[in-house]
C-alpha atoms as a PDB file:
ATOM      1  CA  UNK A   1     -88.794 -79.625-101.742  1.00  0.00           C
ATOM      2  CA  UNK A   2     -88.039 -77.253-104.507  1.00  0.00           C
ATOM      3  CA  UNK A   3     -89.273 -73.898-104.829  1.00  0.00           C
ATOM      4  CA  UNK A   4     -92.683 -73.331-106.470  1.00  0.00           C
ATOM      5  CA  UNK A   5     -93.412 -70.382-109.908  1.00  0.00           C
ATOM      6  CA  UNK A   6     -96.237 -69.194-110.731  1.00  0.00           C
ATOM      7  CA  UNK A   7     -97.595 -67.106-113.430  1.00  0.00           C
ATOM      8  CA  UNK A   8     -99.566 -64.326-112.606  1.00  0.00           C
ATOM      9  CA  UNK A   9    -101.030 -62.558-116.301  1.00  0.00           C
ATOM     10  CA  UNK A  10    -101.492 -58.753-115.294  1.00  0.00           C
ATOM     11  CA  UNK A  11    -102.969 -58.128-119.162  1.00  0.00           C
ATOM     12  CA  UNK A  12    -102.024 -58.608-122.355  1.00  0.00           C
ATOM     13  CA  UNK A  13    -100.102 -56.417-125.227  1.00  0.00           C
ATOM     14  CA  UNK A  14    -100.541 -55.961-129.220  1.00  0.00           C
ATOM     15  CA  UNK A  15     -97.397 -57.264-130.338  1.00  0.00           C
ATOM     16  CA  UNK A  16     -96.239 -57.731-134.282  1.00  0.00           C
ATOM     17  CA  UNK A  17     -93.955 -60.581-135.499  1.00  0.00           C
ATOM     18  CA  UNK A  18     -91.077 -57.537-136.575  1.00  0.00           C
ATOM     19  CA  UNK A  19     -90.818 -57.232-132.559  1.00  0.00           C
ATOM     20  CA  UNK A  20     -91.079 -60.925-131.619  1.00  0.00           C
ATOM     21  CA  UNK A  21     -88.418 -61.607-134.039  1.00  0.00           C
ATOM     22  CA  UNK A  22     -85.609 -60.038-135.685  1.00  0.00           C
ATOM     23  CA  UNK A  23     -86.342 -59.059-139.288  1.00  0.00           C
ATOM     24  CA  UNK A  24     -89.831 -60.724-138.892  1.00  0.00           C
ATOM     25  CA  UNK A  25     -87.929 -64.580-138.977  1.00  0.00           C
ATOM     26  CA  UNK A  26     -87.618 -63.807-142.350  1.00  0.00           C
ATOM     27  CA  UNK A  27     -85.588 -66.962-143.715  1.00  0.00           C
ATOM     28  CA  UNK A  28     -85.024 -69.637-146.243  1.00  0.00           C
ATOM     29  CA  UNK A  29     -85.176 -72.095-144.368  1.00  0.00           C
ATOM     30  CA  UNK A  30     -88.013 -71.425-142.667  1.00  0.00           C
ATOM     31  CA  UNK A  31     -91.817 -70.914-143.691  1.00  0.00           C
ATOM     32  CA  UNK A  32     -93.713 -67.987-141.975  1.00  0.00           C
ATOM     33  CA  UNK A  33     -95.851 -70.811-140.560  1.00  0.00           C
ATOM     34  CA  UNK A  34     -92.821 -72.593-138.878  1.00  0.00           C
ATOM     35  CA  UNK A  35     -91.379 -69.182-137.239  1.00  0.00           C
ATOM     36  CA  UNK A  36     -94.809 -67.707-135.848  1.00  0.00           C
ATOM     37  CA  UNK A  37     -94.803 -67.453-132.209  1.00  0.00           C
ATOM     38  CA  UNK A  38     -98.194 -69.364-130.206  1.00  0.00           C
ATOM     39  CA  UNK A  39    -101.699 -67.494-130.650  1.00  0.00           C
ATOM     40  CA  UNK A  40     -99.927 -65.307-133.584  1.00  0.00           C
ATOM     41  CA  UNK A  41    -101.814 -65.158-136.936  1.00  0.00           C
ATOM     42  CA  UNK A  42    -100.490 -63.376-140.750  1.00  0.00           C
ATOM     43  CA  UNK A  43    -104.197 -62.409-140.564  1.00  0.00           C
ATOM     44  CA  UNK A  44    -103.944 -60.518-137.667  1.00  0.00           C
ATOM     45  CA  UNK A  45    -105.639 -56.903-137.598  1.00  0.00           C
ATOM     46  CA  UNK A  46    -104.086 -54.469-135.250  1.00  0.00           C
ATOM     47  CA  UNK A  47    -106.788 -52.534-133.461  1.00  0.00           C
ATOM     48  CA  UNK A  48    -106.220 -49.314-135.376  1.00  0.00           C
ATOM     49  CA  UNK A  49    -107.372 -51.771-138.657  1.00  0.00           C
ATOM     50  CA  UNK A  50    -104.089 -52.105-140.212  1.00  0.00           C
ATOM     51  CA  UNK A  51    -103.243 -55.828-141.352  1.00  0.00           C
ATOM     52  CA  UNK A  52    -100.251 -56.957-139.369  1.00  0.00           C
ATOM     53  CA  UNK A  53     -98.336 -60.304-138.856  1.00  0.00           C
ATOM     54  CA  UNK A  54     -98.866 -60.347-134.716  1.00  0.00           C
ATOM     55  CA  UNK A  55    -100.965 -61.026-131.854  1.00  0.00           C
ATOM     56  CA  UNK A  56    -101.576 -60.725-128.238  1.00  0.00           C
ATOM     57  CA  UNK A  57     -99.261 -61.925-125.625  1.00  0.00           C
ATOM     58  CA  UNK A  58     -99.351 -61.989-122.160  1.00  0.00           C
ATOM     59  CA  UNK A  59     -98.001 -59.519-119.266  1.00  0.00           C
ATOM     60  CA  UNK A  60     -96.901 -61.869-116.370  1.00  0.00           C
ATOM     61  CA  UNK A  61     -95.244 -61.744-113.217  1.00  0.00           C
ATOM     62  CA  UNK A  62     -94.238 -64.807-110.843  1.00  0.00           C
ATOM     63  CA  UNK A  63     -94.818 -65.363-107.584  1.00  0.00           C
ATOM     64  CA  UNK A  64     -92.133 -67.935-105.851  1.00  0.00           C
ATOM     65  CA  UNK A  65     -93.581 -70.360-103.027  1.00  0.00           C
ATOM     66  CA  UNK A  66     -90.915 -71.991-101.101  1.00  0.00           C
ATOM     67  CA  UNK A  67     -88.696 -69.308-100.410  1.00  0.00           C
ATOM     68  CA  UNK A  68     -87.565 -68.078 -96.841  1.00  0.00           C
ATOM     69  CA  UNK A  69     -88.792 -64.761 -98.244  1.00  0.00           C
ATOM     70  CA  UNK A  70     -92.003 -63.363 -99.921  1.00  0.00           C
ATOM     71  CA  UNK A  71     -90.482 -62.831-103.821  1.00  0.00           C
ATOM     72  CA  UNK A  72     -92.398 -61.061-106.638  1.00  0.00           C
ATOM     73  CA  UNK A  73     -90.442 -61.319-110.555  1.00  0.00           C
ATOM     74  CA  UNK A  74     -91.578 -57.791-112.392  1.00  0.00           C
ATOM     75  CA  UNK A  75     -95.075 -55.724-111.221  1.00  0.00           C
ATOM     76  CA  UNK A  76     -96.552 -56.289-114.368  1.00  0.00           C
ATOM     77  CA  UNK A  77     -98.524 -53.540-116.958  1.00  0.00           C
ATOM     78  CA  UNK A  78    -100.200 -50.825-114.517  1.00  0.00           C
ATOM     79  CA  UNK A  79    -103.061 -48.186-115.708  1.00  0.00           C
ATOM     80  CA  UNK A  80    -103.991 -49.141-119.253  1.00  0.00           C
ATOM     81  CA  UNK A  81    -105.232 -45.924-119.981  1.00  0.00           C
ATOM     82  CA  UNK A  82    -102.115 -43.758-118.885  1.00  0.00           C
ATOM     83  CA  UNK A  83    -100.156 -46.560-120.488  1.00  0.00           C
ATOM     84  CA  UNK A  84    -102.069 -45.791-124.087  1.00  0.00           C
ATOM     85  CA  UNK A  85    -101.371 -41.715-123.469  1.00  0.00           C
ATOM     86  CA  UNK A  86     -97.904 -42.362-122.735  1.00  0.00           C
ATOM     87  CA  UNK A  87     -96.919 -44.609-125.540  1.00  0.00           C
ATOM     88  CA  UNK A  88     -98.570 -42.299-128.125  1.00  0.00           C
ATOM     89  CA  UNK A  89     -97.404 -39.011-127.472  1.00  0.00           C
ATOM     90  CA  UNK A  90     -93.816 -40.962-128.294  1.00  0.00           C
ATOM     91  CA  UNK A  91     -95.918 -42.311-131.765  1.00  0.00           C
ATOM     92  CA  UNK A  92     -95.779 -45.585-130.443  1.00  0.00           C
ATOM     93  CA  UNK A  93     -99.171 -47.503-131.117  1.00  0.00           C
ATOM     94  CA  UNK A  94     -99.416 -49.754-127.591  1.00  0.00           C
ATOM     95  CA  UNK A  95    -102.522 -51.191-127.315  1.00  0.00           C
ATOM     96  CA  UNK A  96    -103.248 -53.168-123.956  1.00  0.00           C
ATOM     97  CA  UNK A  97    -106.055 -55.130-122.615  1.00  0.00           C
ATOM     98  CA  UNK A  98    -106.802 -56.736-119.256  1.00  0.00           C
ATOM     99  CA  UNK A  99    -109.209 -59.275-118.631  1.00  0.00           C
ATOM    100  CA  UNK A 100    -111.311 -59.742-115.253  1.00  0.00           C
ATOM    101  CA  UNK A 101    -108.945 -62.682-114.103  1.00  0.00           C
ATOM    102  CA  UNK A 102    -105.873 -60.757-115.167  1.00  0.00           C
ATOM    103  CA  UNK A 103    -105.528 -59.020-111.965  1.00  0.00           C
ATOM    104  CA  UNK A 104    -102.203 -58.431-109.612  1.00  0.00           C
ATOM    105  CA  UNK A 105    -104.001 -58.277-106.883  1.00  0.00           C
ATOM    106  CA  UNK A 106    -106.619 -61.121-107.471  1.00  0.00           C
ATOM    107  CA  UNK A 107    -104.036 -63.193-108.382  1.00  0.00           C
ATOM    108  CA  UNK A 108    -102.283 -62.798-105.272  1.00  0.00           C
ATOM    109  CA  UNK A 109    -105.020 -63.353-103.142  1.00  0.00           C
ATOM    110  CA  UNK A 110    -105.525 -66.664-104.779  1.00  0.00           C
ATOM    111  CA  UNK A 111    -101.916 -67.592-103.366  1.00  0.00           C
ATOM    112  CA  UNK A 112    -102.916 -66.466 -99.802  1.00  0.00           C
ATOM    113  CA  UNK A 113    -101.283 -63.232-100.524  1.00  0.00           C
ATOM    114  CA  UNK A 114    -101.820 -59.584-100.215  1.00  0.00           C
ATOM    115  CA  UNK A 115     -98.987 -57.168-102.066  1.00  0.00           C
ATOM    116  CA  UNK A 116     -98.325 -55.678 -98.569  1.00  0.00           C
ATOM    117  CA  UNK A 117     -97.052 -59.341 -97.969  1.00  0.00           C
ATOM    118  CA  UNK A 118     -94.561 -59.114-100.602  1.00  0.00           C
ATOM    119  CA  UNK A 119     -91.043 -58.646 -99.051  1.00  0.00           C
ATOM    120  CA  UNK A 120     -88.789 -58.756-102.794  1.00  0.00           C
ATOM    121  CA  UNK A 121     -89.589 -57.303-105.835  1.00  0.00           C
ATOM    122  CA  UNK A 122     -86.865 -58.270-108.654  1.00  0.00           C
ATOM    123  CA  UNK A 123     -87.310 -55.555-111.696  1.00  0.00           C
ATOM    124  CA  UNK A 124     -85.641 -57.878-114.663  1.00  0.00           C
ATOM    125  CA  UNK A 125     -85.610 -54.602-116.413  1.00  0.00           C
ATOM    126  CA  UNK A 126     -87.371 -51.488-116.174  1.00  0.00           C
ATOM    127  CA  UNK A 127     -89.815 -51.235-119.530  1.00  0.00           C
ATOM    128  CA  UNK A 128     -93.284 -50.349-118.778  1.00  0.00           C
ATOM    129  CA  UNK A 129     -94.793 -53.469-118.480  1.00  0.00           C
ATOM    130  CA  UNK A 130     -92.655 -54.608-115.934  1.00  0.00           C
ATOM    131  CA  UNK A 131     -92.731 -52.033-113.020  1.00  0.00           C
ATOM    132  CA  UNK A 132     -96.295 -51.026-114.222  1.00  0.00           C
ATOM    133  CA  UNK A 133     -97.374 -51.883-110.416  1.00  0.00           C
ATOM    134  CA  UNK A 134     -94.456 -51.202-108.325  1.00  0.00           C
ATOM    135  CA  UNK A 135     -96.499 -48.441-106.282  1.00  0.00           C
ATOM    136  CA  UNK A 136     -98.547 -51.824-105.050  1.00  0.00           C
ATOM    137  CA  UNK A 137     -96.040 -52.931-103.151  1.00  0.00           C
ATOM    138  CA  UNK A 138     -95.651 -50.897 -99.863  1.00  0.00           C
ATOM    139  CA  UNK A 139     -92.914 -53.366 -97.719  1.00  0.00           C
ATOM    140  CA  UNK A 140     -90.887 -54.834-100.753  1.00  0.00           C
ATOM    141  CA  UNK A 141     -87.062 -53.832-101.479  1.00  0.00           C
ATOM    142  CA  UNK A 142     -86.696 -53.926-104.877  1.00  0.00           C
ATOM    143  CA  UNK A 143     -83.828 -54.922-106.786  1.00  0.00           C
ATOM    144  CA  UNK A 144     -82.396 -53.820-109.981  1.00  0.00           C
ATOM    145  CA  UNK A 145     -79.394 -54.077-111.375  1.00  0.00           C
ATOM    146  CA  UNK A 146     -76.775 -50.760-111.788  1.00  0.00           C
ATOM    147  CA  UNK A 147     -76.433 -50.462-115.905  1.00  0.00           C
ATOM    148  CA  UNK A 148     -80.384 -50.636-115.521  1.00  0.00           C
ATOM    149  CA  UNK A 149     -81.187 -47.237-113.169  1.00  0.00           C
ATOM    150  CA  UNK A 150     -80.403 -44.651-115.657  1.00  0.00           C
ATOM    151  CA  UNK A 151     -83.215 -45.828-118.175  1.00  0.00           C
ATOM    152  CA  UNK A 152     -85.486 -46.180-114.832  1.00  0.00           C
ATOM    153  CA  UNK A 153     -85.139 -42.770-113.704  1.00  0.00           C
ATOM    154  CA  UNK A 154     -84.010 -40.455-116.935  1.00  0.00           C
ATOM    155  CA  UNK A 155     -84.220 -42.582-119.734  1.00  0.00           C
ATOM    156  CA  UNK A 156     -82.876 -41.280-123.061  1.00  0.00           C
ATOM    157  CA  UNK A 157     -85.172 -40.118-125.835  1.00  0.00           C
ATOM    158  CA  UNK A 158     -83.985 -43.273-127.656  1.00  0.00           C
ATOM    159  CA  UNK A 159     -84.280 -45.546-125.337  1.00  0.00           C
ATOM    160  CA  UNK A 160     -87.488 -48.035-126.037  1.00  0.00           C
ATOM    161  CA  UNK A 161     -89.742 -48.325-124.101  1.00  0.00           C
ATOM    162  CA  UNK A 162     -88.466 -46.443-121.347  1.00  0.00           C
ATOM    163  CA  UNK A 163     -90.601 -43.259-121.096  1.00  0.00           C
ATOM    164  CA  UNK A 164     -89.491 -40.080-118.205  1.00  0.00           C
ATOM    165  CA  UNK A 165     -93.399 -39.878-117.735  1.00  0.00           C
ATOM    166  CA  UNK A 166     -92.839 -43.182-115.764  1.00  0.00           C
ATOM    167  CA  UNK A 167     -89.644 -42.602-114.060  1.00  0.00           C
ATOM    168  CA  UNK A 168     -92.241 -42.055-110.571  1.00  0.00           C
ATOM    169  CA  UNK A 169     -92.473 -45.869-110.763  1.00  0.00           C
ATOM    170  CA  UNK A 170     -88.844 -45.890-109.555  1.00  0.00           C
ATOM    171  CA  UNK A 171     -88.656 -42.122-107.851  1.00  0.00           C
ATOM    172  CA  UNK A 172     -91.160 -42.871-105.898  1.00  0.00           C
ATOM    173  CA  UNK A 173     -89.117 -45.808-104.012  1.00  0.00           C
ATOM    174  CA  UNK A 174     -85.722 -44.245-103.712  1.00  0.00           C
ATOM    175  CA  UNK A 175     -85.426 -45.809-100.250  1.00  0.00           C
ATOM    176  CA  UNK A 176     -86.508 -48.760-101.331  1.00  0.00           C
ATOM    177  CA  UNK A 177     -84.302 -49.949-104.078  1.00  0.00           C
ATOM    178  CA  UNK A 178     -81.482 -52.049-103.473  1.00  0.00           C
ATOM    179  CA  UNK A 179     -79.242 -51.552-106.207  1.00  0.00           C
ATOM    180  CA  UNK A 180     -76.851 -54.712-107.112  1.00  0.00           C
ATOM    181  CA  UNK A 181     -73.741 -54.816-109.613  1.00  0.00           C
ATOM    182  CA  UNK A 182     -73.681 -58.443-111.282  1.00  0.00           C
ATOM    183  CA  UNK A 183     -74.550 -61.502-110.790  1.00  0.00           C
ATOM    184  CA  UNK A 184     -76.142 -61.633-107.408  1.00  0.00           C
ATOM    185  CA  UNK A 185     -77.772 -64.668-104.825  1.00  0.00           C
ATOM    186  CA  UNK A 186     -81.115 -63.481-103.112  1.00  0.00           C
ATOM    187  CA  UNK A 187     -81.244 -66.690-101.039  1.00  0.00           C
ATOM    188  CA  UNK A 188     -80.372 -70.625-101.323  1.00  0.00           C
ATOM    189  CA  UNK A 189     -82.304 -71.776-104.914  1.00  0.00           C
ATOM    190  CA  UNK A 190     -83.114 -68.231-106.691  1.00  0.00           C
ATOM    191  CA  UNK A 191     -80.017 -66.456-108.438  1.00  0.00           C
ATOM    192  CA  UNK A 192     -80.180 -63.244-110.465  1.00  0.00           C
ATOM    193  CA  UNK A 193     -78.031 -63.263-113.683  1.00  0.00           C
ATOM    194  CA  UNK A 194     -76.833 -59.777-115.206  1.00  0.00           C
ATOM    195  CA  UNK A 195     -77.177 -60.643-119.099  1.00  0.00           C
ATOM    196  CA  UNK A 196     -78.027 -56.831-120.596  1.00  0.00           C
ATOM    197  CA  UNK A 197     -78.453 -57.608-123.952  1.00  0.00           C
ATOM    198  CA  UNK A 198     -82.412 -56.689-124.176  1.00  0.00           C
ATOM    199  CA  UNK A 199     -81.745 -53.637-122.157  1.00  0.00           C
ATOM    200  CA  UNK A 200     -78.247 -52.263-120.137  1.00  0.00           C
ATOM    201  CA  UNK A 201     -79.223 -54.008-117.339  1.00  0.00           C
ATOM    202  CA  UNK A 202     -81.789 -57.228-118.149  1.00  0.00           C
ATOM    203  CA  UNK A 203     -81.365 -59.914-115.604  1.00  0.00           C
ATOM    204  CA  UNK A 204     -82.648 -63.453-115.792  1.00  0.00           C
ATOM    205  CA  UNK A 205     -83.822 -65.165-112.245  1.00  0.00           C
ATOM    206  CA  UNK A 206     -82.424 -69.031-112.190  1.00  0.00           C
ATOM    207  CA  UNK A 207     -84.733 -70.890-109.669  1.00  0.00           C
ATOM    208  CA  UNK A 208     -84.471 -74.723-108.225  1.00  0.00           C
ATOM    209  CA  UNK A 209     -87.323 -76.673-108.373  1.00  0.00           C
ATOM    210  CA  UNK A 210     -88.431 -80.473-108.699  1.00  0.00           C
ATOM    211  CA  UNK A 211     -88.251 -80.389-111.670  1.00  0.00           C
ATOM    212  CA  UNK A 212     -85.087 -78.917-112.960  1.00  0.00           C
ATOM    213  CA  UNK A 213     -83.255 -75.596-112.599  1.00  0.00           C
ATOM    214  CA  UNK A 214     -85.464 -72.795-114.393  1.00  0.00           C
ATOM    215  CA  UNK A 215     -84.878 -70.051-115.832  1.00  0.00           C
ATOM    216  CA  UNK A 216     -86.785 -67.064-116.062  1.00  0.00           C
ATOM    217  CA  UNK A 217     -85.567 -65.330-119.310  1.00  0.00           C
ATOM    218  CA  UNK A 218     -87.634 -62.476-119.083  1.00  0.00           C
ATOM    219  CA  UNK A 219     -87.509 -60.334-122.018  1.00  0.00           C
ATOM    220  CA  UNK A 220     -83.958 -61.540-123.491  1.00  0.00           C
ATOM    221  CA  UNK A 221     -86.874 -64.080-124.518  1.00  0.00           C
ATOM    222  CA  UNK A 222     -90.178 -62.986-125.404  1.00  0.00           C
ATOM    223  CA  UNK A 223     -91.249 -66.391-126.954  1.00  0.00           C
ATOM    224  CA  UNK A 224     -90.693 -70.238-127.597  1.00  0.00           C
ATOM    225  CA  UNK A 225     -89.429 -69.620-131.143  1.00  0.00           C
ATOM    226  CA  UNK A 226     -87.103 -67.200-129.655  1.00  0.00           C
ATOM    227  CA  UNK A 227     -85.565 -70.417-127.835  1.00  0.00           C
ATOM    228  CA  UNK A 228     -86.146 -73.084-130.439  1.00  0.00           C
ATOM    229  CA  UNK A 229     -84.915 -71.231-133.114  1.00  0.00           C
ATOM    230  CA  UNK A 230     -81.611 -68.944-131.250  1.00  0.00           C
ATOM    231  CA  UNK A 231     -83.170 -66.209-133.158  1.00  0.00           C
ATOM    232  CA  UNK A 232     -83.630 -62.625-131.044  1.00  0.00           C
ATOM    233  CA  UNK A 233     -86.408 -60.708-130.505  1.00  0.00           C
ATOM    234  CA  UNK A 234     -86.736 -57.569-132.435  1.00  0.00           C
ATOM    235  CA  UNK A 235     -86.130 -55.294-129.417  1.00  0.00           C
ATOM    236  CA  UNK A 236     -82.602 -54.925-127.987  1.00  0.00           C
ATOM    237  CA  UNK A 237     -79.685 -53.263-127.031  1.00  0.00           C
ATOM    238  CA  UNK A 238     -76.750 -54.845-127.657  1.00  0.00           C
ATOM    239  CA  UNK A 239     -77.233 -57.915-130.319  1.00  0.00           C
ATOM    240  CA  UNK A 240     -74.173 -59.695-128.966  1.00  0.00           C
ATOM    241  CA  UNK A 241     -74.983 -59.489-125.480  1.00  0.00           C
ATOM    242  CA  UNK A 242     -78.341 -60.608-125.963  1.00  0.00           C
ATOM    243  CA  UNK A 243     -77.181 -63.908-128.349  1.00  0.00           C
ATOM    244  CA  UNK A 244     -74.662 -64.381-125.105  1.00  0.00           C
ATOM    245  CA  UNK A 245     -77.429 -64.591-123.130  1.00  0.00           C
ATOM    246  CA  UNK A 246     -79.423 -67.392-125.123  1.00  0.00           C
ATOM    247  CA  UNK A 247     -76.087 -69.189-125.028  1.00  0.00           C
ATOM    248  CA  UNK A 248     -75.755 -68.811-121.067  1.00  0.00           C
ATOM    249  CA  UNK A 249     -79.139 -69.409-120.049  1.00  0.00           C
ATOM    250  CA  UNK A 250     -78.790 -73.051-122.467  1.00  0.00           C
ATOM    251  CA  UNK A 251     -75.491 -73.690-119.925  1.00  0.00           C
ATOM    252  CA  UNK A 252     -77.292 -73.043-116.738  1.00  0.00           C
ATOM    253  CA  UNK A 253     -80.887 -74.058-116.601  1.00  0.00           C
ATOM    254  CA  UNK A 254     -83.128 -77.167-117.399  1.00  0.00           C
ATOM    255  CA  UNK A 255     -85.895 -75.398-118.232  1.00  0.00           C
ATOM    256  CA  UNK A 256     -85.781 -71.808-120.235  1.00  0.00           C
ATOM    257  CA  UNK A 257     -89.179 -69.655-119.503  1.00  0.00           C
ATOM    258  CA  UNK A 258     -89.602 -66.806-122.001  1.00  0.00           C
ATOM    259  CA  UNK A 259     -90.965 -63.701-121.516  1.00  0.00           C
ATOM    260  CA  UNK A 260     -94.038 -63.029-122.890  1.00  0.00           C
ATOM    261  CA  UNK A 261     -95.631 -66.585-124.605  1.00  0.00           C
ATOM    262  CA  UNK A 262     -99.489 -68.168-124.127  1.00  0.00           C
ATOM    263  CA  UNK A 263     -97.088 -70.955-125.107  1.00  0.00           C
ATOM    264  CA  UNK A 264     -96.181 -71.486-121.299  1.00  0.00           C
ATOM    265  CA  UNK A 265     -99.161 -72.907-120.456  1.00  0.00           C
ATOM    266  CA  UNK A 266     -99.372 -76.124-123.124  1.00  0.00           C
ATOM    267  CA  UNK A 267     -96.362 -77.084-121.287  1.00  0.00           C
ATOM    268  CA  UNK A 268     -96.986 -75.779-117.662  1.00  0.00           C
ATOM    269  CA  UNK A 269    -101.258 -75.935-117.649  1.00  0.00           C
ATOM    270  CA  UNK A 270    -101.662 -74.846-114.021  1.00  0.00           C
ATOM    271  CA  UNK A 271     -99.570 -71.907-114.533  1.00  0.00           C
ATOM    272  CA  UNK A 272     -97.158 -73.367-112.252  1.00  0.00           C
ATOM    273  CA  UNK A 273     -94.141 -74.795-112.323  1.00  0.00           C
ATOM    274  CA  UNK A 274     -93.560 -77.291-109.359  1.00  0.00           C
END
């Protein structure tokens, strides 16, 4: 039997088209309608009352079943309040919510899981809203990649949406991180790629299941239209790296998974992929 993924939604984020896409999708050939990514609306209102092209998307992590070990993708957005603090004093408007349902822990639990169960943690990259929860995690080695620890633990004052108020997320589990240098095998059926591109060190996790090899694109990805349309997401480091990626991830996986689209579910209802 293949492995098992599912989608755990810690919250959600305020997100504008300019970020989902570069230069807003602004083409042509293609009508606003056609490029807008799933639950995204030109009427949008951010909450601060400024009209905006956006939307909400979701935070997730995944939980594999199936594997030899316990294995946790990302921790997900942590505090929303320090999150809100920390974003503005860099004049960065983040706006987060969190449902009842969207909860780590909860969600666990309904997988027969507590986080002191978790044995692997795999940090795709080190933004916010992915190690937002690593604290939770007591037993797990994490894994990053190498071009990815310097924005983890002193991030440059350019570097987006890396902030040194939450370098503790990483500090904090100095004897815990298991730092790996390319592409890199945790077990039989779940591979880590090193792509960069969104950040120095963004990995995507290939995984074999029933239905196909998947890939987990993480943020190289944040949406469908991403995919459909090989257009990039407004946030990156390196352009080419990241348009290598979409290229590679095409070669080596059945079934591309982006980062941060209510889209997942009209094709995966359950949440999981099986």
């Amino acid at each position: 039997m293949g492995i098992k993924i599912h989608q755990i939604v810690t919250g959600e984020l305020e997100n504008t088209l300019a970020g989902h896409l570069l230069n807003s999708g602004s083409h042509p050939h293609h009508t606003i309608e056609q490029v807008l990514p799933h639950g995204f609306s030109i009427d949008h209102v951010l909450h601060d009352g400024t009209p905006a092209i956006g939307g909400f998307v979701p935070v997730p992590v995944w939980l594999l079943e199936g594997t030899s070990k316990r294995i946790l993708i990302d921790t997900g957005l942590g505090d929303l309040d320090e999150i809100t603090a920390m974003t503005k004093r860099y004049g960065v408007a983040t706006y987060a919510t969190r449902s009842r349902d969207q909860d780590l822990v909860a969600g666990l639990a309904g997988h027969g899981l507590r986080p002191a169960d978790v044995e692997i943690v795999v940090l795709t990259h080190v933004h916010f809203d992915h190690v937002g929860n690593n604290e939770l995690f007591p037993n797990a080695t994490f894994i990053v990649q190498r071009s990815e620890v310097p924005q983890g633990f002193a991030p440059a004052r350019y570097c987006q949406f890396s902030y040194p108020e939450y370098a503790y997320k990483l500090t904090s589990l100095t004897d815990r991180i298991q730092v790996i240098d390319g592409d890199f095998q945790i077990e039989p059926g779940v591979r880590l790629l090193n792509i960069g591109g969104h950040t120095p060190g963004t990995m995507a996790v290939v995984i074999d299941t029933d239905q196909g090899r998947v890939a987990l694109a993480g943020d190289l990805m944040y949406n469908y239209r991403n995919l459909e349309l090989n257009w990039p997401t407004g946030a990156f480091w390196d352009l080419q790296a990241l348009m290598n990626g979409y290229a590679r991830l095409r070669l080596e996986a059945d079934i591309i998974v982006p980062g941060h689209d209510w889209e997942f579910l009209t094709h995966f209802p359950s949440g999981t992929i099986d």
